[in-house]
PDB file of N, CA and C in Angstrom:
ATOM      1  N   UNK A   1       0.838  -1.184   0.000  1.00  0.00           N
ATOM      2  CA  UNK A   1       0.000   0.000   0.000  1.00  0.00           C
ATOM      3  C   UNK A   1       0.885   1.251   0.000  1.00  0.00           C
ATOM      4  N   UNK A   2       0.455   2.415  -0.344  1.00  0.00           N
ATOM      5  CA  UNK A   2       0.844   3.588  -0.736  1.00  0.00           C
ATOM      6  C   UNK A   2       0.571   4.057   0.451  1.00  0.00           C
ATOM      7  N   UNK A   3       1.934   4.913   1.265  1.00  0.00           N
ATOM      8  CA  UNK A   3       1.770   5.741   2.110  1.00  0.00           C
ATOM      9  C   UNK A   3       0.200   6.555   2.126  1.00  0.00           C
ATOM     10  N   UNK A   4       0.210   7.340   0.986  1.00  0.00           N
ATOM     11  CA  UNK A   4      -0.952   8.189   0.453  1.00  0.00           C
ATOM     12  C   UNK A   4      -2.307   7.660   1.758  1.00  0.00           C
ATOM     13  N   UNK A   5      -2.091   6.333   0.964  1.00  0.00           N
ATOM     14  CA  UNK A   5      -3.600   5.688   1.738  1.00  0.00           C
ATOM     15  C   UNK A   5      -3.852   6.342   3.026  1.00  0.00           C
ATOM     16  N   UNK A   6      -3.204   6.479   3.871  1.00  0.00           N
ATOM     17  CA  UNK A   6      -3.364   7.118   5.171  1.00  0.00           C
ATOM     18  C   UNK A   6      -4.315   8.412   5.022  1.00  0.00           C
ATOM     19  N   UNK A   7      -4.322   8.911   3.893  1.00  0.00           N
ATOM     20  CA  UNK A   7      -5.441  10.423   3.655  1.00  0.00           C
ATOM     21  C   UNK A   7      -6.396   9.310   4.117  1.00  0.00           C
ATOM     22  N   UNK A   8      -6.824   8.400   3.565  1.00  0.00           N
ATOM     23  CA  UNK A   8      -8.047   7.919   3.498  1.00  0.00           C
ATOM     24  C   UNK A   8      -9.196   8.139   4.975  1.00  0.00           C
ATOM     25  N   UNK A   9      -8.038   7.118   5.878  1.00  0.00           N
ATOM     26  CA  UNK A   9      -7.920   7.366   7.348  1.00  0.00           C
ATOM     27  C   UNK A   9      -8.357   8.495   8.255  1.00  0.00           C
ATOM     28  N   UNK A  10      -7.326   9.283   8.172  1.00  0.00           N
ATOM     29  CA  UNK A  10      -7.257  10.898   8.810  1.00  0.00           C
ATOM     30  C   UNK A  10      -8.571  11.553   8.850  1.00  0.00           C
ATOM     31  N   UNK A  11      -8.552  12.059  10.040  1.00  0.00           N
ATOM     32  CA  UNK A  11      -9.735  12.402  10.616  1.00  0.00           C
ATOM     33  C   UNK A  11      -9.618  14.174  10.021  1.00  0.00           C
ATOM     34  N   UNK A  12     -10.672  14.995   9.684  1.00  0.00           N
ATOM     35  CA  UNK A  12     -10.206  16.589   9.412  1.00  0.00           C
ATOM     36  C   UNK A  12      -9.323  17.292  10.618  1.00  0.00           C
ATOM     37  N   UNK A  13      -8.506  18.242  10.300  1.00  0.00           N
ATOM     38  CA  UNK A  13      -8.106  18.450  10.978  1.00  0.00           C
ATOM     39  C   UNK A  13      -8.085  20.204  11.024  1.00  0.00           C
ATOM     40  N   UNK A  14      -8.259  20.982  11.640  1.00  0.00           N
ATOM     41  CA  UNK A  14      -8.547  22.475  11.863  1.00  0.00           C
ATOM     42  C   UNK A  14      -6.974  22.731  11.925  1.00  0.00           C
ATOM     43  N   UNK A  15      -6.185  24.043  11.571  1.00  0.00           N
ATOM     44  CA  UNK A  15      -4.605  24.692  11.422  1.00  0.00           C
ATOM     45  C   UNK A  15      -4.843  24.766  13.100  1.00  0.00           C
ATOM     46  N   UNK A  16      -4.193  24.124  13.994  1.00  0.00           N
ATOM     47  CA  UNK A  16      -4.361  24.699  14.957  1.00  0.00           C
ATOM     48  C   UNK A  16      -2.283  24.270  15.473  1.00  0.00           C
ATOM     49  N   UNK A  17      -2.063  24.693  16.850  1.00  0.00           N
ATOM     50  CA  UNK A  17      -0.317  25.294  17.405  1.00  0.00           C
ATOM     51  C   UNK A  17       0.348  25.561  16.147  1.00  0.00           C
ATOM     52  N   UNK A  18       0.058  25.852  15.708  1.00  0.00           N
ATOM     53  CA  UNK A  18       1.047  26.633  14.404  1.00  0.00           C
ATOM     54  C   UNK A  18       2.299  26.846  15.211  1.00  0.00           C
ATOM     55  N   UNK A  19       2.271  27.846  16.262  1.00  0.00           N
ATOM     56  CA  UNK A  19       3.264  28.163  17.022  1.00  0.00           C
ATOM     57  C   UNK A  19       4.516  27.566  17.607  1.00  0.00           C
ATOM     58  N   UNK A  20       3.504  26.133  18.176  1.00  0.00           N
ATOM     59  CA  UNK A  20       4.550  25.137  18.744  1.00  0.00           C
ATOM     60  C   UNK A  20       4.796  24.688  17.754  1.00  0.00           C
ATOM     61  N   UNK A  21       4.337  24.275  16.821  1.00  0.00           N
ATOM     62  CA  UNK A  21       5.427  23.301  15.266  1.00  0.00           C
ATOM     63  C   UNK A  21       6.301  24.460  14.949  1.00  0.00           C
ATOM     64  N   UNK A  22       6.074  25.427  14.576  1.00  0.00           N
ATOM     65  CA  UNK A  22       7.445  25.910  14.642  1.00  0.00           C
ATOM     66  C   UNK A  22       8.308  26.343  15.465  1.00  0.00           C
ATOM     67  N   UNK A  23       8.136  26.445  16.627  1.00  0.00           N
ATOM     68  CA  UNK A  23       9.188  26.033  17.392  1.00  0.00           C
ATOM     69  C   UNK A  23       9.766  24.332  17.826  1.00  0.00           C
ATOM     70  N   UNK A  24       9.455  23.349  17.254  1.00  0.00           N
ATOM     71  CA  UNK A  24       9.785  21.945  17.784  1.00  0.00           C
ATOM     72  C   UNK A  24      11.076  21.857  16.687  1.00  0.00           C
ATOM     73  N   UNK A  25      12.435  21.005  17.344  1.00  0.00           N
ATOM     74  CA  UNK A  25      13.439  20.767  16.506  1.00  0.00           C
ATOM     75  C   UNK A  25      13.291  19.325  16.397  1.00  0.00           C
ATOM     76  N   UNK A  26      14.191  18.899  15.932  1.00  0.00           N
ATOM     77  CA  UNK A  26      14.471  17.271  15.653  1.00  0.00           C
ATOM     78  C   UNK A  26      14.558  16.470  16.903  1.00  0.00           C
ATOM     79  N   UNK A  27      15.087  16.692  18.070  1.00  0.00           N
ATOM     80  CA  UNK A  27      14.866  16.402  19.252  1.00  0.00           C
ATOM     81  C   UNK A  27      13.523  16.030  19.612  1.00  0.00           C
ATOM     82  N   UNK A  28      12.401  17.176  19.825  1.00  0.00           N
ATOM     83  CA  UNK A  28      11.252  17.530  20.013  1.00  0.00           C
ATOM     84  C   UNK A  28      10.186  15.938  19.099  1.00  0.00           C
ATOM     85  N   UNK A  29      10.931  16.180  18.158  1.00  0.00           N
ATOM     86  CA  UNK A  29       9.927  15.311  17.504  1.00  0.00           C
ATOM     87  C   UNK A  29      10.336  14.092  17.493  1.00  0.00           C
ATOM     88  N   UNK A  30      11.658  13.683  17.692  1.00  0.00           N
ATOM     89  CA  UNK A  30      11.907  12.489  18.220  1.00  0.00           C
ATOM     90  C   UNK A  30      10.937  12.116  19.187  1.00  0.00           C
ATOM     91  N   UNK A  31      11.306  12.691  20.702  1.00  0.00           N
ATOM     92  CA  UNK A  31      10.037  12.383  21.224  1.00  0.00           C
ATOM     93  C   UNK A  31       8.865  12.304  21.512  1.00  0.00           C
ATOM     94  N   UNK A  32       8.334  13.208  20.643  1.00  0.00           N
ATOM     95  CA  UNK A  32       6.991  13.134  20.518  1.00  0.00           C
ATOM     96  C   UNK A  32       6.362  11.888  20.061  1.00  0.00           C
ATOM     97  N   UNK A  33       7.566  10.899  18.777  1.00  0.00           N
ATOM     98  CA  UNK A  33       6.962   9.814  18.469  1.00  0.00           C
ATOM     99  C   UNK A  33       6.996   8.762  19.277  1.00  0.00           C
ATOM    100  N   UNK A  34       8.105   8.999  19.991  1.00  0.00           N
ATOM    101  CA  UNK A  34       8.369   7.686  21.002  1.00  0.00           C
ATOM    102  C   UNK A  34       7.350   7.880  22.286  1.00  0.00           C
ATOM    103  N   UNK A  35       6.797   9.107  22.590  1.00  0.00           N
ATOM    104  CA  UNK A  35       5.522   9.040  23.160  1.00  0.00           C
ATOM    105  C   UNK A  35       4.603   8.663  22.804  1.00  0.00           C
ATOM    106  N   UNK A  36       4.385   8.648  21.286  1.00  0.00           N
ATOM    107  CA  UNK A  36       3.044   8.174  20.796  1.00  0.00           C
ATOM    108  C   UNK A  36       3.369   6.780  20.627  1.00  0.00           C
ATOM    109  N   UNK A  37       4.357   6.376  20.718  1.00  0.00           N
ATOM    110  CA  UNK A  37       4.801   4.413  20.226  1.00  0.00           C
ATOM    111  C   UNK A  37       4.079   4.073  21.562  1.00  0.00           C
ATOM    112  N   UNK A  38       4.998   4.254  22.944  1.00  0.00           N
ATOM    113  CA  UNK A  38       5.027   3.968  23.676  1.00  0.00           C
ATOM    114  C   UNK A  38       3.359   3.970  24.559  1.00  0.00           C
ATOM    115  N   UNK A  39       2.501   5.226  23.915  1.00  0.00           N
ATOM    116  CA  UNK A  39       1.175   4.916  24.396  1.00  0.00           C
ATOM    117  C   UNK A  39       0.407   4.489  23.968  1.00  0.00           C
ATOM    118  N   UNK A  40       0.377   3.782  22.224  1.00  0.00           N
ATOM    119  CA  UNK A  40      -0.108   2.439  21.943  1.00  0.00           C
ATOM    120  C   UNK A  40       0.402   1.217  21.774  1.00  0.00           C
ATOM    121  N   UNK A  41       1.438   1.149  22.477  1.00  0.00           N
ATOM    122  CA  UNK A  41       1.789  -0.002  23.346  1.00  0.00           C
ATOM    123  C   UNK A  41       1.762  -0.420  25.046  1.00  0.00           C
ATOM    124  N   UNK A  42       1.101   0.722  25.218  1.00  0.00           N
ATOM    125  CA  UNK A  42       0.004   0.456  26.493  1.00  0.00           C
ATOM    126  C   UNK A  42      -1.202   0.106  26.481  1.00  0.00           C
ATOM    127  N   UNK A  43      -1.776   0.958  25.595  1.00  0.00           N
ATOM    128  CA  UNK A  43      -3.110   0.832  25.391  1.00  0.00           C
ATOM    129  C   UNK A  43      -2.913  -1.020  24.607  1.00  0.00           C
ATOM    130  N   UNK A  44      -2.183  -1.676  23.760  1.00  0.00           N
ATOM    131  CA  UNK A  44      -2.386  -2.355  23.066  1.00  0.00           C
ATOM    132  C   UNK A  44      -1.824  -3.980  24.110  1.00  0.00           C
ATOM    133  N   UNK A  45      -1.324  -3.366  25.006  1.00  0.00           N
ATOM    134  CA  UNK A  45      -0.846  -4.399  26.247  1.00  0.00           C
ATOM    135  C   UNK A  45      -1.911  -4.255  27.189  1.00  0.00           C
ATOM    136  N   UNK A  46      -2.576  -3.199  27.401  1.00  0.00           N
ATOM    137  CA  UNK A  46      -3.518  -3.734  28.135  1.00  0.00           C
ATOM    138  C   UNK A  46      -5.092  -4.775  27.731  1.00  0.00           C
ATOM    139  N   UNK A  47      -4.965  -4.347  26.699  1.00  0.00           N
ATOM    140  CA  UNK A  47      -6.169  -5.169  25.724  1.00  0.00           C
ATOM    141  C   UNK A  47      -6.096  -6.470  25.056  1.00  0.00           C
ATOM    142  N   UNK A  48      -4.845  -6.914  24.711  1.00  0.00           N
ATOM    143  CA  UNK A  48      -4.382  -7.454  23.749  1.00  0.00           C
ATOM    144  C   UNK A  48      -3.246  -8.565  24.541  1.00  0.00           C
ATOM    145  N   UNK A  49      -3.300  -9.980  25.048  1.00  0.00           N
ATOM    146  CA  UNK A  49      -2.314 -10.792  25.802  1.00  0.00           C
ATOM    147  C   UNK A  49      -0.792 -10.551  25.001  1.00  0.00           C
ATOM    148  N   UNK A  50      -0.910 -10.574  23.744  1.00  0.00           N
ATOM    149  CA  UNK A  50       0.232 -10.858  22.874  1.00  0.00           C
ATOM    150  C   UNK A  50       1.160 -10.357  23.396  1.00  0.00           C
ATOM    151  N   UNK A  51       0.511  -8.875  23.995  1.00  0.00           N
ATOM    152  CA  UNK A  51       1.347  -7.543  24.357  1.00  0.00           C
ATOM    153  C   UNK A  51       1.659  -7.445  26.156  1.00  0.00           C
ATOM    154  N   UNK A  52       1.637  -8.619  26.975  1.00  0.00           N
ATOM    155  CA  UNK A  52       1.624  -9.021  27.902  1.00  0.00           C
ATOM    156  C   UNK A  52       3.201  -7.856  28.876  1.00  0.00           C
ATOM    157  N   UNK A  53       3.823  -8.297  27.624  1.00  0.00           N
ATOM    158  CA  UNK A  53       4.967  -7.946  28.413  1.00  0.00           C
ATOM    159  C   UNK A  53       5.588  -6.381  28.405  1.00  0.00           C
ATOM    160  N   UNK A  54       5.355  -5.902  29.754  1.00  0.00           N
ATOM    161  CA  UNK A  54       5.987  -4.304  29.419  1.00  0.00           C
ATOM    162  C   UNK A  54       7.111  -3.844  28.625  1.00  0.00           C
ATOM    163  N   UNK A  55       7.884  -4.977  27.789  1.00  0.00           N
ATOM    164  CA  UNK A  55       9.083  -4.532  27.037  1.00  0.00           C
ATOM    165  C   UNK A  55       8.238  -3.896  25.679  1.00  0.00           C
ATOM    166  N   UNK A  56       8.902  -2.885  25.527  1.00  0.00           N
ATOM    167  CA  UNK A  56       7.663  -1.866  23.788  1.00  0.00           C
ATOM    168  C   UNK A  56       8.729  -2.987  22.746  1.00  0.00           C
ATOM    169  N   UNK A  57       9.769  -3.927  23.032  1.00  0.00           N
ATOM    170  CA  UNK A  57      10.590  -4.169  21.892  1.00  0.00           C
ATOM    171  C   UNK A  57       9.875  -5.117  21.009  1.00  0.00           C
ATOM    172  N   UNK A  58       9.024  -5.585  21.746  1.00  0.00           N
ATOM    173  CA  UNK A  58       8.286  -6.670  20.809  1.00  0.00           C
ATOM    174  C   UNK A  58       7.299  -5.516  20.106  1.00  0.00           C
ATOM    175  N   UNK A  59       6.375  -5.110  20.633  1.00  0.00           N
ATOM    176  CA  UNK A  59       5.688  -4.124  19.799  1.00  0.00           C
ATOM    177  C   UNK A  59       6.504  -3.542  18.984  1.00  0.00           C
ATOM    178  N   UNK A  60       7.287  -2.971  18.763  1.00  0.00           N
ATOM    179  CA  UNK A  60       8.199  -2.339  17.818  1.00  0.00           C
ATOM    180  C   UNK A  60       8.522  -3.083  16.806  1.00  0.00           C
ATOM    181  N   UNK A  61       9.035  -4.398  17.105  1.00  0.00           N
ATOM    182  CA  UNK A  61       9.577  -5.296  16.327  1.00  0.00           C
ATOM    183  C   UNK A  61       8.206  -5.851  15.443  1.00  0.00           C
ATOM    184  N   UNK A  62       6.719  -5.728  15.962  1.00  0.00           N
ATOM    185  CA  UNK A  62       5.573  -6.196  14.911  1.00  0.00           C
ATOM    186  C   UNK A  62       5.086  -4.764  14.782  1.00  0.00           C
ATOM    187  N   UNK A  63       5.450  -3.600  14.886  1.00  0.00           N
ATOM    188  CA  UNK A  63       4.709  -2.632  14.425  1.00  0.00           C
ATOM    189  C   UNK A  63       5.296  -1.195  13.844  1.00  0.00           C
ATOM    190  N   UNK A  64       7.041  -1.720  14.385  1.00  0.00           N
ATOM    191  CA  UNK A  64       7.593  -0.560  14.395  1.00  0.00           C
ATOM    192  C   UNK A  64       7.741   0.285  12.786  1.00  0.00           C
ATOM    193  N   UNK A  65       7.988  -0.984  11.702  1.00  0.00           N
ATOM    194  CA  UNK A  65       8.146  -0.057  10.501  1.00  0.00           C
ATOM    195  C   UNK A  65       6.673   0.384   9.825  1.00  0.00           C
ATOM    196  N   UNK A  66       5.558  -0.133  10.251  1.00  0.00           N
ATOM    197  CA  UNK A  66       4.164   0.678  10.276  1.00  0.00           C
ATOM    198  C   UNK A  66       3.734   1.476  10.632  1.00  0.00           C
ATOM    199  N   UNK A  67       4.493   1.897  11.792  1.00  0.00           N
ATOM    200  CA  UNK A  67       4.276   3.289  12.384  1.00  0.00           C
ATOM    201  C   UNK A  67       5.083   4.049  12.217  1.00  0.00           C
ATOM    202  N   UNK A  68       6.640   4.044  11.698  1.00  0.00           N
ATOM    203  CA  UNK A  68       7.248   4.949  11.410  1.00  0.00           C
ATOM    204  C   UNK A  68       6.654   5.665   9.623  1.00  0.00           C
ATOM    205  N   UNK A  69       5.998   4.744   8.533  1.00  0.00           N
ATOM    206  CA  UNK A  69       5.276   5.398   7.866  1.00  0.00           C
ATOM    207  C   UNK A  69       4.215   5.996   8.123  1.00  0.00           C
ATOM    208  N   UNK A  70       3.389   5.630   9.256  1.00  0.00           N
ATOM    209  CA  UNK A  70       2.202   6.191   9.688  1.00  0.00           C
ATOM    210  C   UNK A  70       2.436   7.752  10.298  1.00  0.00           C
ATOM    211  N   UNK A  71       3.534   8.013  10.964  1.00  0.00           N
ATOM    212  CA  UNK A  71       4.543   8.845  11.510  1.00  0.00           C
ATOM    213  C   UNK A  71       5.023   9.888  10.678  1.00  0.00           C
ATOM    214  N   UNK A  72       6.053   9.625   9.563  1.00  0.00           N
ATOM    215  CA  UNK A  72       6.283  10.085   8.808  1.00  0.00           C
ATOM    216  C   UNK A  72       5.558  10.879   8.249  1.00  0.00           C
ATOM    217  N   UNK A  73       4.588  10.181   7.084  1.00  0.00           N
ATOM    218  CA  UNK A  73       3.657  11.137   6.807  1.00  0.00           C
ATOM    219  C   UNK A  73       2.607  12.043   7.526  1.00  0.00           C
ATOM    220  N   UNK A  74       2.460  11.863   8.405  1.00  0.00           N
ATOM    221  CA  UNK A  74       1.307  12.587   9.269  1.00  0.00           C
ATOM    222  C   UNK A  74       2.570  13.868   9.501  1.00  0.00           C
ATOM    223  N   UNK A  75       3.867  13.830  10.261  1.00  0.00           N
ATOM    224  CA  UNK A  75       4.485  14.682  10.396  1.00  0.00           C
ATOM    225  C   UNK A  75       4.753  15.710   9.460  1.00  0.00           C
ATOM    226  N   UNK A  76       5.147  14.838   7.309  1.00  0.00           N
ATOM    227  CA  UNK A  76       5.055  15.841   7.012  1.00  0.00           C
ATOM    228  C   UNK A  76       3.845  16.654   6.312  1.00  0.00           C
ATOM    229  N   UNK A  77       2.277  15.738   6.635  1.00  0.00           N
ATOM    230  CA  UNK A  77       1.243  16.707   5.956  1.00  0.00           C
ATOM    231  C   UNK A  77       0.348  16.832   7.072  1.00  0.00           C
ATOM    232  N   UNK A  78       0.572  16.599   8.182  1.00  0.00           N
ATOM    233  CA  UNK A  78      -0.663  17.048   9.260  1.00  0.00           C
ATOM    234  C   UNK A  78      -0.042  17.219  10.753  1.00  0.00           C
ATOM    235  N   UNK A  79       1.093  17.962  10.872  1.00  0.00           N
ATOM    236  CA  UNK A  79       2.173  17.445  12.209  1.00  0.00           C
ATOM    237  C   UNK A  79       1.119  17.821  13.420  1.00  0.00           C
ATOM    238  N   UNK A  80      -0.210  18.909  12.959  1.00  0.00           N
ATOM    239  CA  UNK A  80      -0.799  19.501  13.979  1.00  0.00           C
ATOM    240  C   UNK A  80      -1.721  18.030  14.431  1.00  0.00           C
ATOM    241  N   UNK A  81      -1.725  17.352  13.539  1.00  0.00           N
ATOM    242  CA  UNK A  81      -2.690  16.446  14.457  1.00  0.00           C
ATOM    243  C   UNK A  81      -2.016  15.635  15.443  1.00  0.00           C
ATOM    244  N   UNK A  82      -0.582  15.276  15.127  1.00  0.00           N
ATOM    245  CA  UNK A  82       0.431  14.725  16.039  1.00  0.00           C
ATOM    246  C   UNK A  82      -0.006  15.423  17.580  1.00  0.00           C
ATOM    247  N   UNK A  83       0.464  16.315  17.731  1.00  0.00           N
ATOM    248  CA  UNK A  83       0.509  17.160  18.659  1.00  0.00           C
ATOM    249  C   UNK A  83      -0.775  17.132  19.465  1.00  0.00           C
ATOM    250  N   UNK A  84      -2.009  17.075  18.510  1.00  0.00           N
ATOM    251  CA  UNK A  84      -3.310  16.972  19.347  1.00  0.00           C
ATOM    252  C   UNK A  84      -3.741  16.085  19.914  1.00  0.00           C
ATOM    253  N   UNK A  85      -2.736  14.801  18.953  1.00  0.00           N
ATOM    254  CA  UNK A  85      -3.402  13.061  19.413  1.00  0.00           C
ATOM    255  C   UNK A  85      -2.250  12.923  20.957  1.00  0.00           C
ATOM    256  N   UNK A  86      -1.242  13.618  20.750  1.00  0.00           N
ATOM    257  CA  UNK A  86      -0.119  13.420  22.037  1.00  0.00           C
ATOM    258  C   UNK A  86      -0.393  14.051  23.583  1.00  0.00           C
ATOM    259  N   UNK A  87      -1.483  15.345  23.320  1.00  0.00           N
ATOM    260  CA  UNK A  87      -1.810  15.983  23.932  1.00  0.00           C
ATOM    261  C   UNK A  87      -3.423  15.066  24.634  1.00  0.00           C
ATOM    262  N   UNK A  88      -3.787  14.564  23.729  1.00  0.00           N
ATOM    263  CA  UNK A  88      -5.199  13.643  24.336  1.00  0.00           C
ATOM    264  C   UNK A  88      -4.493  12.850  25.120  1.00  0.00           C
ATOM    265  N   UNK A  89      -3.626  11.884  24.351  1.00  0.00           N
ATOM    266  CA  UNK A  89      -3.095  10.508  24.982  1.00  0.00           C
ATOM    267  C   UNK A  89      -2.483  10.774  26.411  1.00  0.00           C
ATOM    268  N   UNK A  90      -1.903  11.976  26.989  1.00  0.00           N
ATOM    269  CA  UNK A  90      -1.106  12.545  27.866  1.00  0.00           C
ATOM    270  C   UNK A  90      -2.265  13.126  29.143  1.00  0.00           C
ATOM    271  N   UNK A  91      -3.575  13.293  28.475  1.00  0.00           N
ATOM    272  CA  UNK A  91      -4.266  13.840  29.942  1.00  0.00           C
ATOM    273  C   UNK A  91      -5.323  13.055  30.357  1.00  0.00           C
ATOM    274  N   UNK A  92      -5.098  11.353  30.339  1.00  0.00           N
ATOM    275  CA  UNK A  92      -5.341  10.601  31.150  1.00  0.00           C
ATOM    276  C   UNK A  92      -6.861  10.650  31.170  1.00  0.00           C
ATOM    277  N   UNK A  93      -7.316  10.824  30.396  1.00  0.00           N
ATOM    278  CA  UNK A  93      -9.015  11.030  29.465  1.00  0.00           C
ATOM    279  C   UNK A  93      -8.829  10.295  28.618  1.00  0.00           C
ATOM    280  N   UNK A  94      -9.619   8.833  28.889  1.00  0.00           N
ATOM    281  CA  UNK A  94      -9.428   7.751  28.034  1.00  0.00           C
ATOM    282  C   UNK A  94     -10.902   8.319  26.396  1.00  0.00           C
ATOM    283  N   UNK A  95     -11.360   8.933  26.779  1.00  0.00           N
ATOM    284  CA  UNK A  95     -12.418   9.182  25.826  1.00  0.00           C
ATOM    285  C   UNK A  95     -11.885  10.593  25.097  1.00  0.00           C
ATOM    286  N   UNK A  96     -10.877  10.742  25.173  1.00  0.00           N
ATOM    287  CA  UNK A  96     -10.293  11.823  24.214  1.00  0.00           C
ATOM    288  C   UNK A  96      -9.168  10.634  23.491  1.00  0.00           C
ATOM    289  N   UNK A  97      -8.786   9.879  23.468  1.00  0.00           N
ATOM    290  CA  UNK A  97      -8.118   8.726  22.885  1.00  0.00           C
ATOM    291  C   UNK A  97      -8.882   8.307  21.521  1.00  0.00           C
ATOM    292  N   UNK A  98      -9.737   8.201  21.397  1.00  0.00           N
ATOM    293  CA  UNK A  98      -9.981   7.087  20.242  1.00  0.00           C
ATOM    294  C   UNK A  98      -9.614   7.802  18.906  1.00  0.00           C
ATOM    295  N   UNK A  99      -9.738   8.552  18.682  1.00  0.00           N
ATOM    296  CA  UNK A  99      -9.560   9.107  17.322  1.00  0.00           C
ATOM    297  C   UNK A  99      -8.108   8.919  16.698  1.00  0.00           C
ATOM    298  N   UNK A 100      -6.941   9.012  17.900  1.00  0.00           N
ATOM    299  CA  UNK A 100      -5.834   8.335  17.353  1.00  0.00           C
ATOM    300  C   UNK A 100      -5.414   7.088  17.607  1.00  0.00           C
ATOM    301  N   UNK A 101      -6.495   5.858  18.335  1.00  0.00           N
ATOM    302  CA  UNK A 101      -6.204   4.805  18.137  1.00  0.00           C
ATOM    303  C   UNK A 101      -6.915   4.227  16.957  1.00  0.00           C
ATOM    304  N   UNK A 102      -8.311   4.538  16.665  1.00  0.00           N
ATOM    305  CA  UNK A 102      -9.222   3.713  15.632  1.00  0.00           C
ATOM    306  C   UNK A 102      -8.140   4.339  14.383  1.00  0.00           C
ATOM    307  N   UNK A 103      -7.372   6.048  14.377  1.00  0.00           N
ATOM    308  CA  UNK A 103      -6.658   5.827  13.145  1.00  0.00           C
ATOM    309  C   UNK A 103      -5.937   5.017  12.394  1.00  0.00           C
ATOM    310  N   UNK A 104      -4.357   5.133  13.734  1.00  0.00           N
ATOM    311  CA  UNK A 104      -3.749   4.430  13.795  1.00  0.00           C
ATOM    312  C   UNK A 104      -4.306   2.789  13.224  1.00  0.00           C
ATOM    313  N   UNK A 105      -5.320   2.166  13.973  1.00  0.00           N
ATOM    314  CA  UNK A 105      -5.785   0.998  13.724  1.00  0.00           C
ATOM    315  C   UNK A 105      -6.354   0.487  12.332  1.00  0.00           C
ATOM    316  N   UNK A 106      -6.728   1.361  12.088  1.00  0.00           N
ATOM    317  CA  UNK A 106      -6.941   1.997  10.293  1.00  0.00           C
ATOM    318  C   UNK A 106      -6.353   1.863   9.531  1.00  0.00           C
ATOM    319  N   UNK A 107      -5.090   2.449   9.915  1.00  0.00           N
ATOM    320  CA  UNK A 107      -3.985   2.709   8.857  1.00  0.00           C
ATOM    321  C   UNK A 107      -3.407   1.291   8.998  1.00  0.00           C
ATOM    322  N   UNK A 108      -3.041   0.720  10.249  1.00  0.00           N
ATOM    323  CA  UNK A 108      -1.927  -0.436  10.336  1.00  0.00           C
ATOM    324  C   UNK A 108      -2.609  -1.443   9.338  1.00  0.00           C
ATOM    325  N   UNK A 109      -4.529  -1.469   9.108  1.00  0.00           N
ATOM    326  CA  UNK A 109      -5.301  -2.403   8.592  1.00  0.00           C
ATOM    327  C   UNK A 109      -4.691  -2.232   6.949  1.00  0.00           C
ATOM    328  N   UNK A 110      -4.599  -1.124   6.590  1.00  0.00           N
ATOM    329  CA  UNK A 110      -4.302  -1.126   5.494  1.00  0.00           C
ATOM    330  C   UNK A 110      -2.716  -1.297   4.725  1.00  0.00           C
ATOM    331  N   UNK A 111      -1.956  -1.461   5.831  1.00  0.00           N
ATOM    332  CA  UNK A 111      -0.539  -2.003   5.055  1.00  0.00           C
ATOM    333  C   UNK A 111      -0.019  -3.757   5.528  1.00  0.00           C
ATOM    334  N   UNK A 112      -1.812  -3.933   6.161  1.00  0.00           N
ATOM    335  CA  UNK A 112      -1.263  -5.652   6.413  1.00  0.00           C
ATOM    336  C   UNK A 112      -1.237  -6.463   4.818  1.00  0.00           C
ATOM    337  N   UNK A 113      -0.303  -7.700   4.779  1.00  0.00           N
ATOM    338  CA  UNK A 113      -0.154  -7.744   3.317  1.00  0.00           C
ATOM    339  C   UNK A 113      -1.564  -9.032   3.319  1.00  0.00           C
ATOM    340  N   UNK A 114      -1.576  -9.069   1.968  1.00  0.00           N
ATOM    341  CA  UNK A 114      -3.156  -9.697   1.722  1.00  0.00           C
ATOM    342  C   UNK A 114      -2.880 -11.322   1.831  1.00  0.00           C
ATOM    343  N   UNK A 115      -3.216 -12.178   2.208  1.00  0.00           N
ATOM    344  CA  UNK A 115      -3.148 -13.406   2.931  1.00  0.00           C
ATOM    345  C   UNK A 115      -3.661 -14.544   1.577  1.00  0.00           C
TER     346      UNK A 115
END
């Protein structure tokens, strides 16, 4: 599948921290993703036995090069939604969550290979 596909996915999104994306460096956005890895591999360990074990290396190792395209592109055509889904996932309001897990879940559906 074509990166692209991910438009399909993506929820609208309003121009919103303009401010903070331009101030975030390469640092910044390093971690921003490893926050977002790391909190659907909570969410996906608590739901999911496979994901039993608090090490993220197994998650990484079945998800990691799916989410670094999922990543990628969102950073370079929608970075504001990054920021909004990091900002839900971070204030412990499980009902401000879904919109970047059903994405995410979306997107991963569409680069599984066809069986």
């Amino acid at each position: 599948m074509a990166d692209d596909d991910i438009d399909d996915v993506l929820p609208p999104v309003e121009a919103l921290l303009d401010n903070e994306l331009a101030q975030m460096n390469e640092d910044e956005w390093v971690l921003l993703k490893n926050e977002l890895q790391e909190y659907l591999h909570r969410i996906e360990r608590s739901e999911y036995p496979a994901y039993e074990s608090a090490d993220i290396i197994g998650w990484l190792d079945d998800n990691g090069e799916i989410f670094d395209r999922f990543y990628q592109h969102l950073r370079s055509t929608k970075p504001e939604l990054l920021l909004r889904w990091k900002d839900r996932a971070l204030d412990l309001n499980e009902m401000n969550d879904t919109e970047f897990i059903r994405t995410w879940a979306a997107f991963r559906e569409t680069q599984k290979a066809p069986r």
